[in-house]
Protein backbone atom coordinates (compact mmCIF):
# COMPACT_ATOMS: atom_id res chain seq x y z
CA UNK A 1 0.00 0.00 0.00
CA UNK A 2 3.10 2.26 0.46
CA UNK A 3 4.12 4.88 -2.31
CA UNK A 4 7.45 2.82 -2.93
CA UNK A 5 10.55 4.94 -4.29
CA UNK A 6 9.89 5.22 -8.02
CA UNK A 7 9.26 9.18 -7.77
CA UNK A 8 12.60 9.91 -6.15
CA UNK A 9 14.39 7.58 -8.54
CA UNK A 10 12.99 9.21 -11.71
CA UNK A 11 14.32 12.88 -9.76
CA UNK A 12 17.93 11.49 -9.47
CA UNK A 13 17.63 9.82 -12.84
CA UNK A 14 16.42 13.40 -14.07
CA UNK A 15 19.88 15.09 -12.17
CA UNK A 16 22.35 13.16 -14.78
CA UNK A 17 19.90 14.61 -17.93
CA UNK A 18 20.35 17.43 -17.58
CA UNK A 19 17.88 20.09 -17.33
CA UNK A 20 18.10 24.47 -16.53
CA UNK A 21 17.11 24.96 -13.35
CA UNK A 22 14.91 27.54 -14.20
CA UNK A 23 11.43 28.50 -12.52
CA UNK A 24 8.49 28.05 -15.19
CA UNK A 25 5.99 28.33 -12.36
CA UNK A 26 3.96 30.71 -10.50
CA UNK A 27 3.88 30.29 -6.98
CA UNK A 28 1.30 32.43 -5.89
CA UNK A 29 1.19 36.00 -5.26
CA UNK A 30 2.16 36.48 -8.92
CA UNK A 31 -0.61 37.62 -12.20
CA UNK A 32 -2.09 34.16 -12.36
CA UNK A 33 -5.59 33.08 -10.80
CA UNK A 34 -5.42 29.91 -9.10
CA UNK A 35 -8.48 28.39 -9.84
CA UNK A 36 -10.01 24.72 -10.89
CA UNK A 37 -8.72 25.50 -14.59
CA UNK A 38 -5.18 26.49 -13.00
CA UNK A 39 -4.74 23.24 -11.71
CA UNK A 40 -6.86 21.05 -13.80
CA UNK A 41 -6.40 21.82 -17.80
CA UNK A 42 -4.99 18.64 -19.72
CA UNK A 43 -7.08 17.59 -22.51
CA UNK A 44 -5.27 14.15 -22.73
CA UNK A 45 -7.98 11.41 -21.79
CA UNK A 46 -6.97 9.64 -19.07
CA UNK A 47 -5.62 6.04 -19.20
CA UNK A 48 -6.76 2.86 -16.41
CA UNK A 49 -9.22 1.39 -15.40
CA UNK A 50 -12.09 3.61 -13.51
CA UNK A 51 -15.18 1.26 -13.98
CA UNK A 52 -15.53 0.97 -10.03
CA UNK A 53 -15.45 4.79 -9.69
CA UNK A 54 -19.10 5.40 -8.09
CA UNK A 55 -19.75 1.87 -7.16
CA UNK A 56 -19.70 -0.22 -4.23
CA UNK A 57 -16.40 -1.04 -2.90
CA UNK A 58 -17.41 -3.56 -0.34
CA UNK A 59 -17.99 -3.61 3.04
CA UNK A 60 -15.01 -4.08 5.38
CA UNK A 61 -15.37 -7.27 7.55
CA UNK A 62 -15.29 -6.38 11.08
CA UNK A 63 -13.77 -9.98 12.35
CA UNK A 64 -10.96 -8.87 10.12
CA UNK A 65 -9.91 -5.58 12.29
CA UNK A 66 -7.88 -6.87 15.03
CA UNK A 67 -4.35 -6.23 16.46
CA UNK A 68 -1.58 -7.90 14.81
CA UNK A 69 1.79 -8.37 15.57
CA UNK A 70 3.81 -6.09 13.17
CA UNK A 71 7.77 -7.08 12.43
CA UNK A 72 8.69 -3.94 10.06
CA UNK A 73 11.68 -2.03 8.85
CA UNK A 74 12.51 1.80 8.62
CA UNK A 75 14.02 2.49 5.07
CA UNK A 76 14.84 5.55 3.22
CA UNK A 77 12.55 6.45 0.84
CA UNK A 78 14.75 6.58 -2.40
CA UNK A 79 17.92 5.03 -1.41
CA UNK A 80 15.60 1.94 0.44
CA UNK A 81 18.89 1.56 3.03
CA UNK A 82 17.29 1.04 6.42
CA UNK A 83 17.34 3.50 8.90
CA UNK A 84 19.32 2.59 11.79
CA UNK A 85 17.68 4.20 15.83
CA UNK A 86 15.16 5.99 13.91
CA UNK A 87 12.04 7.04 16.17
CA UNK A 88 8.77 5.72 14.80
CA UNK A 89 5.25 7.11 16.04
CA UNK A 90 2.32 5.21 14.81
CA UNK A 91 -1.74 7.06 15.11
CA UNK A 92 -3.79 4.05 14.99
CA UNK A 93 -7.01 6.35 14.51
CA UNK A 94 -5.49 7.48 11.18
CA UNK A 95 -4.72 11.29 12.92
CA UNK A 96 -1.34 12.75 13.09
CA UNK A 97 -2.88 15.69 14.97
CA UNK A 98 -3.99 13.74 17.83
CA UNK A 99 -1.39 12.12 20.60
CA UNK A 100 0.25 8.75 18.95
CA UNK A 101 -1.09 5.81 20.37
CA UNK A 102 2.72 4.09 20.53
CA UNK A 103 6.25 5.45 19.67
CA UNK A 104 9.32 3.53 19.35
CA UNK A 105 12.74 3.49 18.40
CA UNK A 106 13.83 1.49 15.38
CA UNK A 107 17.23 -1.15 16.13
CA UNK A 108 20.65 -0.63 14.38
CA UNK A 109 19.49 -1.88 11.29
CA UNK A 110 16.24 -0.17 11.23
CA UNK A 111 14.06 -3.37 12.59
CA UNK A 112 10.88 -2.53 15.18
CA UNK A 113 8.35 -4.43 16.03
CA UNK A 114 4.93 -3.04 17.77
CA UNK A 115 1.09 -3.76 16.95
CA UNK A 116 -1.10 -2.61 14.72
CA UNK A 117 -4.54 -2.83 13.67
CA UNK A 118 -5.70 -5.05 10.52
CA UNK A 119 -8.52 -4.03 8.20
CA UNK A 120 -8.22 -0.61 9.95
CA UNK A 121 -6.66 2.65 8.63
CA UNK A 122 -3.51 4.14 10.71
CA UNK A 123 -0.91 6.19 9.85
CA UNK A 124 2.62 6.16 11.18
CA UNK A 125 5.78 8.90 11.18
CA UNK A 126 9.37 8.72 11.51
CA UNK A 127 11.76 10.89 12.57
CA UNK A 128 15.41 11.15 13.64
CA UNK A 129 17.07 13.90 16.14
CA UNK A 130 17.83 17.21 14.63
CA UNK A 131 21.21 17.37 15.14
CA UNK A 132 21.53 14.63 13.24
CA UNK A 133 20.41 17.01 9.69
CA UNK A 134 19.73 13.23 8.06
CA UNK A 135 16.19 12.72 7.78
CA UNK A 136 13.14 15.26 7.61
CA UNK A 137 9.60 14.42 9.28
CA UNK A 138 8.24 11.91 6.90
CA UNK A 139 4.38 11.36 7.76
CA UNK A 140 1.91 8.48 5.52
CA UNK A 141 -1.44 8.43 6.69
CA UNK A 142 -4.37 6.51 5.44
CA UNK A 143 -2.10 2.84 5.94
CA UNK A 144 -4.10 -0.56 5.85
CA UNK A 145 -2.64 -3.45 6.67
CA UNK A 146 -4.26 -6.90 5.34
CA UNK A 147 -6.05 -9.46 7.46
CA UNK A 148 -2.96 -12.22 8.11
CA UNK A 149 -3.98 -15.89 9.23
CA UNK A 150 -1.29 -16.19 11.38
CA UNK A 151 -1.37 -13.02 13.21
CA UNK A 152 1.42 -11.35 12.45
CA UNK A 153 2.74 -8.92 9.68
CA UNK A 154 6.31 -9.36 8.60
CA UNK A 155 8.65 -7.49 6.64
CA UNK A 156 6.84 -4.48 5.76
CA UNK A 157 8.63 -1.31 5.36
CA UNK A 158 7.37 2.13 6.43
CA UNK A 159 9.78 5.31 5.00
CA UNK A 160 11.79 7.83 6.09
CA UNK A 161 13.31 10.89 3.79
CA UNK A 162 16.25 12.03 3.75
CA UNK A 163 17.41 15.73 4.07
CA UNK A 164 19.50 15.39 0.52
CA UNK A 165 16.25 13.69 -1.27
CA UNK A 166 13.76 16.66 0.42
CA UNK A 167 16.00 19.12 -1.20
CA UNK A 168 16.46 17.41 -4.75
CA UNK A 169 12.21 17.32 -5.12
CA UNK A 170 12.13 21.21 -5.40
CA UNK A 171 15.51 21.63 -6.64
CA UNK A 172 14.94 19.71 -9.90
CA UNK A 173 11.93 22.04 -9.89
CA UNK A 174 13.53 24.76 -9.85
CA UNK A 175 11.76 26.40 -6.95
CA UNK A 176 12.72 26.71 -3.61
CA UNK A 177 10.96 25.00 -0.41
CA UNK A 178 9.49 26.95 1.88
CA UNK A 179 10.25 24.89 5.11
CA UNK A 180 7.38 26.30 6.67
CA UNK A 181 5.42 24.46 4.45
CA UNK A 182 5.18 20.63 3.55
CA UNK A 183 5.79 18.39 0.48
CA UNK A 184 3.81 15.77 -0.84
CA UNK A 185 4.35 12.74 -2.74
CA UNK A 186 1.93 10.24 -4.26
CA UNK A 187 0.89 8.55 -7.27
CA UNK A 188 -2.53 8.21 -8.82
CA UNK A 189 -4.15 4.43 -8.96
CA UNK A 190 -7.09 3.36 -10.78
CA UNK A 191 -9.38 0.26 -9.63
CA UNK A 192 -6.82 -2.05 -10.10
CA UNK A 193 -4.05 -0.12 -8.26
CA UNK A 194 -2.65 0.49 -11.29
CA UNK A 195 -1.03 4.29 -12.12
CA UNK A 196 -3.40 6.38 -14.48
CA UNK A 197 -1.90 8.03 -17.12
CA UNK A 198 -2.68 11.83 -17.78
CA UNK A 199 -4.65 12.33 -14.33
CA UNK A 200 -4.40 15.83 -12.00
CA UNK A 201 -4.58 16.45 -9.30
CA UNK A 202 -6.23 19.99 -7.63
CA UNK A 203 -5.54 20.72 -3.82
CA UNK A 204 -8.28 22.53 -1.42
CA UNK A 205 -9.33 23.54 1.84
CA UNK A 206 -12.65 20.49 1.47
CA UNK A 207 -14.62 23.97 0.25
CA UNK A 208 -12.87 24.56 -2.46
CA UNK A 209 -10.80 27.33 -1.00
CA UNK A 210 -7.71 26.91 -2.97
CA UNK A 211 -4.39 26.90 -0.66
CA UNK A 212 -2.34 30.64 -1.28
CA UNK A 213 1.00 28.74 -1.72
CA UNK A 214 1.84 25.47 -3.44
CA UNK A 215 2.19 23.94 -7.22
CA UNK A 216 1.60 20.64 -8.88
CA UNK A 217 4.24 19.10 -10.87
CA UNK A 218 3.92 15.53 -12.93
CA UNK A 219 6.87 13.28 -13.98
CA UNK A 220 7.15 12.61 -17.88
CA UNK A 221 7.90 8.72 -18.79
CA UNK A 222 11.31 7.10 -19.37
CA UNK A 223 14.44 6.93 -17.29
CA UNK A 224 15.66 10.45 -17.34
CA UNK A 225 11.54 11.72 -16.74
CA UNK A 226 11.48 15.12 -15.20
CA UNK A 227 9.01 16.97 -13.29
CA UNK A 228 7.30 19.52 -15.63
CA UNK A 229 5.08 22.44 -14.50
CA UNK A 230 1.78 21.60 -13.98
CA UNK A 231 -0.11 23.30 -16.90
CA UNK A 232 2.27 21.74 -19.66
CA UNK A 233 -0.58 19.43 -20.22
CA UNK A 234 1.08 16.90 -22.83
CA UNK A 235 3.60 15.99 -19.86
CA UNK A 236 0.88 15.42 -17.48
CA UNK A 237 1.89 12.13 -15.47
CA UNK A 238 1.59 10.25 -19.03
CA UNK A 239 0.83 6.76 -17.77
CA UNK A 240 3.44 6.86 -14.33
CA UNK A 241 0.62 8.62 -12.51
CA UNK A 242 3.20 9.88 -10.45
CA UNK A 243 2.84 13.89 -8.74
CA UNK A 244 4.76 16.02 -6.47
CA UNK A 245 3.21 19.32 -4.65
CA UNK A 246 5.78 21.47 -3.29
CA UNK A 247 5.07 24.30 -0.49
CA UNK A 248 1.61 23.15 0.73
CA UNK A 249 0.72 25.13 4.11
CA UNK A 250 0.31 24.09 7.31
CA UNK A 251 -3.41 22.66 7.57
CA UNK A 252 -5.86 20.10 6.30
CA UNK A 253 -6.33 19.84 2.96
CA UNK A 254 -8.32 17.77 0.21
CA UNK A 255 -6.18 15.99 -3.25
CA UNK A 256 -8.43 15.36 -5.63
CA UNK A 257 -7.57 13.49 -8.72
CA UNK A 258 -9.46 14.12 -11.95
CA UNK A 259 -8.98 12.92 -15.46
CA UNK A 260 -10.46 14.37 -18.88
CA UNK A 261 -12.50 11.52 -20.47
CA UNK A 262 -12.94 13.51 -24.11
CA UNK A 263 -16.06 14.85 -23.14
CA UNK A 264 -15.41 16.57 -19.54
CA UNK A 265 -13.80 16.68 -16.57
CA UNK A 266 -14.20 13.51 -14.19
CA UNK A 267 -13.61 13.65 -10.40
CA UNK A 268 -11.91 10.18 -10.23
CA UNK A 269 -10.72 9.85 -6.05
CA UNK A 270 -9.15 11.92 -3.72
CA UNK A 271 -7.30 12.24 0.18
CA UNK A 272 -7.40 14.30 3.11
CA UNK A 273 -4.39 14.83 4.47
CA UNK A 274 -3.23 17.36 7.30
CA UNK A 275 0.16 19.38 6.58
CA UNK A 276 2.81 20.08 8.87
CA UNK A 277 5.84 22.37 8.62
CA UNK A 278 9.05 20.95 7.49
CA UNK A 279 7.28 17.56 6.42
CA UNK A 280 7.07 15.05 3.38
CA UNK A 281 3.99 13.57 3.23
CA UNK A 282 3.94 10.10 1.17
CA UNK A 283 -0.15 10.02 -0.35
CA UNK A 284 -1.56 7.78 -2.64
CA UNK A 285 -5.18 8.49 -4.49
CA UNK A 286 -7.16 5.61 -5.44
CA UNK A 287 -10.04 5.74 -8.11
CA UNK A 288 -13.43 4.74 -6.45
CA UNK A 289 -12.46 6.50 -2.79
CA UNK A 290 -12.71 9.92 -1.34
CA UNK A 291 -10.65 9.69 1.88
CA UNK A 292 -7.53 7.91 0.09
CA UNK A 293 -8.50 4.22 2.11
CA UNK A 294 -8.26 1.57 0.12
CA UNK A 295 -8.85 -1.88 1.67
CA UNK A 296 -7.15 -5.12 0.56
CA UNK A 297 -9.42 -8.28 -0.55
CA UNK A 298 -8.25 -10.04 2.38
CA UNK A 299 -10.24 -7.34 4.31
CA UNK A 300 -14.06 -7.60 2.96
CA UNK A 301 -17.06 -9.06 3.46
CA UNK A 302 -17.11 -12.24 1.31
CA UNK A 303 -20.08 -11.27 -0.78
């Protein structure tokens, strides 16, 4: 369920081909409106499979939500080293606002082990000492872990990003992040948890109260992709469905993902996720769901 690390690899990729530097965006304050159309303007139709979008996804099985034993490993997010003493908070009511229910410290070579819920969404953080300048706060909410017979999760890794990685995201840019803000990561999946091509994404308050700061930037295919500004439409995400927003403010705020289907716009899924300063935020959108949950087979009602 994790946002593994293709984006960051396609970034470094991008750093040996090249590319100016220079700042095609507006970042607020400046002559352009930041409306719907700002954000959401390809006409390239979208790509993947959407035929559950408005249906029913299926009922969760409540025998399946209980605590689990959970073996995991802290890795960095593009480099996927593990993460050796890192300290790991985990919300098992899915809010990183509220207190965590359990915090830990990972081993030497990045191994914890704790419980979680199954079947039930949680989100978890990790974080290293500041003097240390390695990691930033990396947050990923909205986590489900599948029912297991056995009782016990193994092996699953949770992320952790490093200082050098949260610099080359706006750096290949070409803007500047505004630590006061946050950075967020994700790809777009359709019913199938497969990554749309050509899909947008368009950030708001849950109103539609566009935040002041913060841009939209999609990853072109091949090797050496690059993020391109968001309204260079033909670049759109392509079929990678991979997205970056840089200098998102503090606060809770709704990703929407829509896709142009030759006729119109369609709202295909979106998240709420809640910002905080100096943070990457790892976010996935799945097509069908509008609180970025998706639950795995193993946890529904057998119909």
């Amino acid at each position: 369920m994790t946002l593994r690390s293709t984006a960051l690899l396609l970034i470094l990729a991008a750093c040996d081909g090249g590319g100016d530097g220079t700042d095609t965006s507006d970042t607020g304050g400046g002559a352009t409106t930041r409306t719907f159309e700002y954000f959401i303007n390809t006409t390239d139709v979208y790509t993947g499979d959407t035929t559950c979008n408005g249906t029913d996804m299926g009922q969760v099985d409540p025998a399946k939500q209980v605590m689990t034993s959970y073996n995991g490993e802290v890795h960095d997010f593009q480099s996927e080293d593990e993460v050796p003493e890192a300290d790991i908070m985990f919300w098992l009511g899915d809010d990183i606002t509220a207190a965590a229910d359990s915090t830990l410290k990972a081993d030497t070579s990045g191994a914890f082990t704790t419980e979680v819920p199954t079947c039930t969404p949680v989100a978890y953080g990790t974080f290293t000492p500041a003097d240390w300048d390695q990691t930033v706060d990396t947050y990923e909410v909205h986590q489900v872990y599948g029912y297991e017979e056995d009782g016990v999760i193994d092996g699953e890794w949770i992320n952790s990003v490093s200082q050098t990685t949260s610099k080359l995201i706006p750096g290949i840019i070409g803007i500047e992040w505004d630590t006061t803000t946050g950075i967020i990561a994700g790809t777009a999946y359709d019913c199938f948890e497969n990554p749309i091509g050509n899909a947008q994404v368009y950030i708001h308050d849950g109103s539609g109260n566009i935040p002041a700061t913060g841009e939209i930037f999609y990853f072109t295919d091949g090797d050496n992709g690059l993020p391109t500004n968001h309204d260079i439409a033909s670049d759109a995400s392509v079929d990678n469905g991979l997205w970056v927003a840089v200098n998102i403010p503090v606060g809770t705020w709704t990703a929407e993902m829509w896709g142009f289907d030759g006729t119109d716009y369609v709202l295909l899924g979106s998240t709420v996720l809640n910002i905080k300063a100096g943070s990457v935020n790892i976010s996935n959108i799945y097509t069908g769901h509008d609180d970025g949950i998706a639950y795995p087979e193993s946890c529904l009602l057998v119909q």
